[in-house]
Protein backbone atom coordinates (compact mmCIF):
# COMPACT_ATOMS: atom_id res chain seq x y z
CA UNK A 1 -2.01 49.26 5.11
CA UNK A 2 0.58 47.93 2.87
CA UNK A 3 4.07 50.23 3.00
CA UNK A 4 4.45 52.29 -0.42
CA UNK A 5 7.79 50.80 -0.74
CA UNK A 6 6.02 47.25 -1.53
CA UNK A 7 3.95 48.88 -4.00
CA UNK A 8 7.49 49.40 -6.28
CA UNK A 9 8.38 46.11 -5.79
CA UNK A 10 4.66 44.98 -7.10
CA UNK A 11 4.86 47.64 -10.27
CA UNK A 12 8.20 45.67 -10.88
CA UNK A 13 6.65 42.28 -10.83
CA UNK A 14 3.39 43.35 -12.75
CA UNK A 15 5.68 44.83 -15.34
CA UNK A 16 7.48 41.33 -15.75
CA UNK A 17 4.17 39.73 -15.72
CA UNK A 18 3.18 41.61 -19.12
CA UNK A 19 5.99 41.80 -20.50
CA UNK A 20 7.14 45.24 -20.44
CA UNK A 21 10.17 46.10 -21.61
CA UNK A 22 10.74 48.05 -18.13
CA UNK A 23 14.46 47.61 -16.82
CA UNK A 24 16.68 49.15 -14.84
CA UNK A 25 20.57 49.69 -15.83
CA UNK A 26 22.56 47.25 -14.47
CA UNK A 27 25.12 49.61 -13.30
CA UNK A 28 22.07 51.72 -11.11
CA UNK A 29 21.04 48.29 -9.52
CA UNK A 30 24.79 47.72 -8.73
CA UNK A 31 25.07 51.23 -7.17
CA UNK A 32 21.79 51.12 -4.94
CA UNK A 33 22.55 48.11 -3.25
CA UNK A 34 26.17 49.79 -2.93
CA UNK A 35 23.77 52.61 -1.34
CA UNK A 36 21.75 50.61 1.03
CA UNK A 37 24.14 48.03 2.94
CA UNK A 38 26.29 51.42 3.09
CA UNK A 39 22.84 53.38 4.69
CA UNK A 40 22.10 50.28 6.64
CA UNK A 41 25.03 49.74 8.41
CA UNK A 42 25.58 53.84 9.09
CA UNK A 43 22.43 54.05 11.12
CA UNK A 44 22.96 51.23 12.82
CA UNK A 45 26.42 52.56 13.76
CA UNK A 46 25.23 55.86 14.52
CA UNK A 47 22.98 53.89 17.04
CA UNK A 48 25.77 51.80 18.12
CA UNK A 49 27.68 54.79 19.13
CA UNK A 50 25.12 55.21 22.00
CA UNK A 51 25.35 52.18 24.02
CA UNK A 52 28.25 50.05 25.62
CA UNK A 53 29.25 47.67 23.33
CA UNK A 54 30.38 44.85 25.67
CA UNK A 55 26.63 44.17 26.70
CA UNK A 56 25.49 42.67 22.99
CA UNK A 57 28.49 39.77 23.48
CA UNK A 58 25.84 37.20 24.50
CA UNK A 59 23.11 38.71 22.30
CA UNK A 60 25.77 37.86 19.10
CA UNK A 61 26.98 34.60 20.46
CA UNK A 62 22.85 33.23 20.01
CA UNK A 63 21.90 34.56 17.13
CA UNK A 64 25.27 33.28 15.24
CA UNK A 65 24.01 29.79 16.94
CA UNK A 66 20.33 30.52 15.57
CA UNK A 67 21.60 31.05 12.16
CA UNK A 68 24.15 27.73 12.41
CA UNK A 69 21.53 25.65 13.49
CA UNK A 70 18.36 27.08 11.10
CA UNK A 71 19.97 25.17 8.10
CA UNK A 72 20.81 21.71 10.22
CA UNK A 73 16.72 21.77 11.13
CA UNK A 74 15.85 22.21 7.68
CA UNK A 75 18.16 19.55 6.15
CA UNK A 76 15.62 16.26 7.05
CA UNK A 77 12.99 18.40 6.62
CA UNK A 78 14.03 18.84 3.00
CA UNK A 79 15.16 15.77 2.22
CA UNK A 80 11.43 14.69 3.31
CA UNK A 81 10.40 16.41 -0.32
CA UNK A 82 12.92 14.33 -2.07
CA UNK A 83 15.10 17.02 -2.74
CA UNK A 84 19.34 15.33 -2.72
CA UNK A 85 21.40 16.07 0.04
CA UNK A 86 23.84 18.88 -1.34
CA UNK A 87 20.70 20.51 -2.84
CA UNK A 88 18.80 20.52 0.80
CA UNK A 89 22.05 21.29 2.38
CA UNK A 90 22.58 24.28 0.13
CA UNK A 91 18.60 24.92 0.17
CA UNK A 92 19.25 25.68 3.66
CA UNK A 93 22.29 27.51 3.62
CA UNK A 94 20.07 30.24 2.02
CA UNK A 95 17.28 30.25 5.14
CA UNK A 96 20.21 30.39 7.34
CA UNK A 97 21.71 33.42 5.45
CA UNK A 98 19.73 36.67 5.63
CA UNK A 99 18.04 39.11 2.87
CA UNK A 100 19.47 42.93 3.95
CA UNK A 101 16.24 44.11 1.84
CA UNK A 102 14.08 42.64 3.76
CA UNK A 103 15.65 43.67 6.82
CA UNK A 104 15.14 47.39 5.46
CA UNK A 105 11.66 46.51 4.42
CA UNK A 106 10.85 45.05 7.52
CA UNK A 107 12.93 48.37 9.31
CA UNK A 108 10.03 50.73 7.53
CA UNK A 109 7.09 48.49 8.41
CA UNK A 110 8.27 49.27 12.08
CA UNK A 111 8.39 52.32 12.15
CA UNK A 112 5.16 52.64 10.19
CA UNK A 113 3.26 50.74 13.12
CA UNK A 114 5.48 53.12 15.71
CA UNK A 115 6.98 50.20 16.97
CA UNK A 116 10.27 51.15 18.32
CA UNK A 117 13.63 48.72 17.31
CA UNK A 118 16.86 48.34 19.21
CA UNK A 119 19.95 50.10 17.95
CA UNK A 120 21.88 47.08 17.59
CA UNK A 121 19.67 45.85 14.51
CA UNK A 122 21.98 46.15 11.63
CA UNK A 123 24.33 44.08 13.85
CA UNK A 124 22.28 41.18 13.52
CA UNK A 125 21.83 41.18 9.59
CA UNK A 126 25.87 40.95 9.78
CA UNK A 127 26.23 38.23 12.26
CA UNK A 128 23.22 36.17 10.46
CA UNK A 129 25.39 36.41 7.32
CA UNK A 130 27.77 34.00 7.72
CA UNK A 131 26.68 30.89 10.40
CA UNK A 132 24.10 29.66 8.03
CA UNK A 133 26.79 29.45 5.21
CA UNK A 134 29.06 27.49 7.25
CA UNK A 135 26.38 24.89 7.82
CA UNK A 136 24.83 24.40 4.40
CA UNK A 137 28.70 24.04 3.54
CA UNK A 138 29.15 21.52 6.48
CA UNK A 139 25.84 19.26 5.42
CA UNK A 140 26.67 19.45 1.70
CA UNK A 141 30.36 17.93 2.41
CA UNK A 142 28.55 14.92 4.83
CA UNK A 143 26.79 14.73 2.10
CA UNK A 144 29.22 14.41 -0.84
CA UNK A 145 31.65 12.88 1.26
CA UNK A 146 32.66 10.70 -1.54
CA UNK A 147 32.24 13.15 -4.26
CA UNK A 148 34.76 13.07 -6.98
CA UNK A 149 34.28 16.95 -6.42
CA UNK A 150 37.20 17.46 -3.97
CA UNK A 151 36.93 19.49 -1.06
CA UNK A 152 35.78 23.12 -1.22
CA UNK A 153 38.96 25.94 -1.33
CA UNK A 154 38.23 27.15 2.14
CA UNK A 155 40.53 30.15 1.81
CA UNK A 156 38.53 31.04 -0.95
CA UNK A 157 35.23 30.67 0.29
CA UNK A 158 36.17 32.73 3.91
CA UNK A 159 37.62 35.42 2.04
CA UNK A 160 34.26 35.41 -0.16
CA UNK A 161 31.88 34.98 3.15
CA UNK A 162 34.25 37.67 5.24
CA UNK A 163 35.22 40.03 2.55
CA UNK A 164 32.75 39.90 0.20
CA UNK A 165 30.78 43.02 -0.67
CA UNK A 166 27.14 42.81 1.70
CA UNK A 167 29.24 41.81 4.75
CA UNK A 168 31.98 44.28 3.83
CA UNK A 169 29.54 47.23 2.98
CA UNK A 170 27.24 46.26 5.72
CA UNK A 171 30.21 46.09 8.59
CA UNK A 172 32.12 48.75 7.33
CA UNK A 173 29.18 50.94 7.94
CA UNK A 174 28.42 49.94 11.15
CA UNK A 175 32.05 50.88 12.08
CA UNK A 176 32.06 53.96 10.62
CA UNK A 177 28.52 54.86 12.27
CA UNK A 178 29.96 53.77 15.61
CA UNK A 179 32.95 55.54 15.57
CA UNK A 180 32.03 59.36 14.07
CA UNK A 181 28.46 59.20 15.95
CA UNK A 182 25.56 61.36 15.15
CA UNK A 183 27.58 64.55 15.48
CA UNK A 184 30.11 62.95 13.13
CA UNK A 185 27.96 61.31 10.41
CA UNK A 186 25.91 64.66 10.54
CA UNK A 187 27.25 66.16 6.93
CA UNK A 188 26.33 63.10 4.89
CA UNK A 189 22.99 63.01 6.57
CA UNK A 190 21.10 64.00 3.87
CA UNK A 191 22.86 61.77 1.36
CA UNK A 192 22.32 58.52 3.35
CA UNK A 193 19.71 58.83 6.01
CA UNK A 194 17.24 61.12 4.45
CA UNK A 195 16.55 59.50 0.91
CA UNK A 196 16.76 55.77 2.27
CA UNK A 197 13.26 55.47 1.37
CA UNK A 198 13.19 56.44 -1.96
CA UNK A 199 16.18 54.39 -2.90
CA UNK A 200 14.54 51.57 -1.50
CA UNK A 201 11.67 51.98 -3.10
CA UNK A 202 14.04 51.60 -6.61
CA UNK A 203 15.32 49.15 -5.46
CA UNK A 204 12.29 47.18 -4.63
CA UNK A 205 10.89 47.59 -8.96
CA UNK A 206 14.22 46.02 -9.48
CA UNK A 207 13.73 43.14 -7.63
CA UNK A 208 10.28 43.16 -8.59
CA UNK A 209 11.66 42.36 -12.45
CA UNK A 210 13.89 40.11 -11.40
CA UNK A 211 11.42 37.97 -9.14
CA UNK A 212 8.70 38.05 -11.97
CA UNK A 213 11.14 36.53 -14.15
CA UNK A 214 11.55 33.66 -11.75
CA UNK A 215 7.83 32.99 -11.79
CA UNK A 216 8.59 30.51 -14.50
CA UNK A 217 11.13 28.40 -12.52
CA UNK A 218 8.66 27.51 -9.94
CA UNK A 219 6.56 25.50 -12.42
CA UNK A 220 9.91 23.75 -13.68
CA UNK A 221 10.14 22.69 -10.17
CA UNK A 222 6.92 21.80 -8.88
CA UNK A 223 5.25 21.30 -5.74
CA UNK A 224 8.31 21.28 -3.87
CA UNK A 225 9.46 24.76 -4.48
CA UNK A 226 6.86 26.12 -3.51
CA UNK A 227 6.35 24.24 -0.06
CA UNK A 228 9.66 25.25 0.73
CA UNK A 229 9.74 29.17 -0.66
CA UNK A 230 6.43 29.40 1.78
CA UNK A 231 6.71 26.97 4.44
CA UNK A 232 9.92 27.43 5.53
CA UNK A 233 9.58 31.43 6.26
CA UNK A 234 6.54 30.44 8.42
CA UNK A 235 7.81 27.91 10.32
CA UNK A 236 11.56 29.85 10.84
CA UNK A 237 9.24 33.04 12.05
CA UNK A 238 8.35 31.34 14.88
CA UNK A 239 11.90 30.29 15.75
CA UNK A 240 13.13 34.25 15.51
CA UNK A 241 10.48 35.33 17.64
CA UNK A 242 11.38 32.74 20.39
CA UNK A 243 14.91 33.70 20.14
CA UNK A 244 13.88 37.19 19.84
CA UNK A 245 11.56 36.31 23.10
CA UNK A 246 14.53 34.52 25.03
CA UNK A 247 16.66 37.82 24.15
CA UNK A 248 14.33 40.18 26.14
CA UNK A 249 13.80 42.26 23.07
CA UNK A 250 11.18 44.41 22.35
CA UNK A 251 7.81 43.98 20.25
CA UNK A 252 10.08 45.43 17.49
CA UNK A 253 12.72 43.70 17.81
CA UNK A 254 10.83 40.30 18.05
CA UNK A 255 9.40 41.00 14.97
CA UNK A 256 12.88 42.41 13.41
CA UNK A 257 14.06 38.87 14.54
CA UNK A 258 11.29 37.19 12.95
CA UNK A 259 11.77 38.86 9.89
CA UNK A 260 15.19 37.80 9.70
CA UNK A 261 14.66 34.07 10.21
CA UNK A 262 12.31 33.76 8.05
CA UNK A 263 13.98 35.39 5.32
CA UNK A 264 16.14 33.98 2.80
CA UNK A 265 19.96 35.45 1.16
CA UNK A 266 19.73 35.54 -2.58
CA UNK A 267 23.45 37.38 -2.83
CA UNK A 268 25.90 36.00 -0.43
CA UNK A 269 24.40 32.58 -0.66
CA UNK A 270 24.82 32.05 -4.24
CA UNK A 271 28.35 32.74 -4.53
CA UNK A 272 29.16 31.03 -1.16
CA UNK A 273 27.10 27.87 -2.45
CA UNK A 274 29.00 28.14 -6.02
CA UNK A 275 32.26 28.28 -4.87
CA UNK A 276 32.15 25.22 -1.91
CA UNK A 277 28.84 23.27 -3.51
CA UNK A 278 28.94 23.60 -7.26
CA UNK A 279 27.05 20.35 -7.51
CA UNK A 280 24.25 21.48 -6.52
CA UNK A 281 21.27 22.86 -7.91
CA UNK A 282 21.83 26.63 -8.06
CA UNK A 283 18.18 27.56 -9.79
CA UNK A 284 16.55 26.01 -7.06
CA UNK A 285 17.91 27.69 -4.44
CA UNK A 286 17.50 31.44 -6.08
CA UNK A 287 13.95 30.63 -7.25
CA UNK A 288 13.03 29.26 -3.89
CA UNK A 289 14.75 32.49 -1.81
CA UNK A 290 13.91 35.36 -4.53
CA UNK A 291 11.05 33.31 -6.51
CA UNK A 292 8.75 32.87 -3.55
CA UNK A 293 9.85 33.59 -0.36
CA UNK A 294 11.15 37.46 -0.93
CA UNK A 295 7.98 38.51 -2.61
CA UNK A 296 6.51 36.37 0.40
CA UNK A 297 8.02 37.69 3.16
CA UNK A 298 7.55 41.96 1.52
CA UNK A 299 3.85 41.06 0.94
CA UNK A 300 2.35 39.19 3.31
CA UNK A 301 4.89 37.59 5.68
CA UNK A 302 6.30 41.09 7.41
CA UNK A 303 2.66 42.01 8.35
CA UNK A 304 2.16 38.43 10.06
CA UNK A 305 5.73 38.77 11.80
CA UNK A 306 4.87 42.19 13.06
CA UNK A 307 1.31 40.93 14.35
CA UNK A 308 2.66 37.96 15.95
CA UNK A 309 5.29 39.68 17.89
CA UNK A 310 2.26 41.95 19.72
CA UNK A 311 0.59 38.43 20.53
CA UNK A 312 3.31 37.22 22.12
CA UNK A 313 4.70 40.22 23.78
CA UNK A 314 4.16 39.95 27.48
């Protein structure tokens, strides 16, 4: 059975589809993603609080390596379609970045199937944030070495990458979950914990809108796009559950892992690609990650991520 929240983000996309003149203010979209890297991070904290936090040091150290090297194994494979090399190189800087929403997607599909997830979760969506980034940025630069571009304002783009608002929200949350606990985090329980679904589930017509718009870009760019907003989720799945595998996680958090390979960032990315790789082609990138592979990955890719965990769960 499909999750209700998908069946928002499906209203949303049937409503672009014909045209409606549904929409939601642009000031409530900025304030429930505000709400859900903030709810994110605070029950991942609140889980954090339980454990040692010492023991996740190696954990971290491969999954920041995962998420550096996801974009350098896409690169040939990209420039196999034809695509140029700062486009392919910032192409994969968004597989090697991670979608929070479909982490919290994915979070609700678990729990749905009972399958349990490790506390540390929300930890990975932060550390996945950044490697990626660094890559595309790396490859576009080999790439453009002799562009009359200049080199990127690195001060500029780490502050962006560090400090920007997912990472900041998302982090910040996670600290503040950590350090008050569940006793502590107890009187803003009901405005963060209890009515995550429902704000999700806004947040999911949203995107819905804003992916049926992008229907039309995928036409503008052919064959390509498409191989790439569908392929690439696939074949990064199975490199999340092998990680997720040579982790010792659980069913759940095999599948979390999955999830979070194959996904694709369609807010940090942007801006970090903007600011260091301006060049390149910014409406293939965002049609690619929220075009195809987000409704993707909500649809049909979370159920195949879940199922292929239990198959290859000892």
């Amino acid at each position: 059975m499909i999750d209700v929240v998908v069946f928002f983000f499906l209203l949303g996309l049937f409503a672009r589809l014909v045209r409606s003149e549904l929409k939601l203010p642009e000031a409530l979209y900025e304030t429930l993603s505000i709400y859900l890297l903030l709810a994110i991070g605070l029950k991942g904290g609140i889980e954090l609080s339980k454990q040692p936090l010492a023991t996740l040091a190696p954990e971290v150290a491969v999954l920041a390596a995962m998420g550096f090297l996801i974009p350098v194994g896409l690169y040939p494979l990209l420039r196999l379609l034809r695509l140029s090399g700062v486009d392919s190189a910032a192409l994969g800087a968004h597989y090697g970045s991670v979608s929070v929403v479909t982490f919290a997607v994915a979070q609700t599909a678990l729990a749905r199937a009972n399958l349990p997830l490790e506390a540390q979760a929300p930890l990975w969506v932060a550390v996945l944030e950044a490697p990626g980034l660094l890559a595309g940025i790396l490859l576009a630069r080999l790439s453009a070495a002799r562009d009359a571009s200049g080199p990127p304002r690195w001060g500029e783009l780490a502050h962006d990458v560090l400090f920007g608002k997912s990472v900041l929200l998302l982090v910040g949350g996670i600290v503040i979950g950590a350090v008050a606990g569940e006793a502590g985090t107890a009187p803003i329980k009901a405005v963060f914990i209890d009515p995550f679904k429902g704000v999700l589930a806004l947040f999911l017509l949203e995107l819905g809108l804003v992916a049926g718009g992008r229907l039309g870009d995928v036409r503008r760019f052919g064959l390509a796009v498409l191989l790439v907003g569908i392929g690439a989720p696939l074949l990064l799945s199975g490199v999340g559950a092998a990680t997720g595998l040579l982790l010792g996680l659980g069913t759940g958090g095999v599948a979390m892992l999955a999830t979070l390979a194959a996904s694709a960032s369609y807010i940090a990315a942007p801006t970090a690609m903007r600011i260091a790789v301006p060049q390149a082609n910014a409406a293939l990138s965002i049609t690619a990650a929220l075009g195809i592979t987000f409704p993707f990955n909500i649809v049909i890719g979370i159920p195949l991520y879940i199922e292929l965990a239990r198959r290859l769960h000892p």
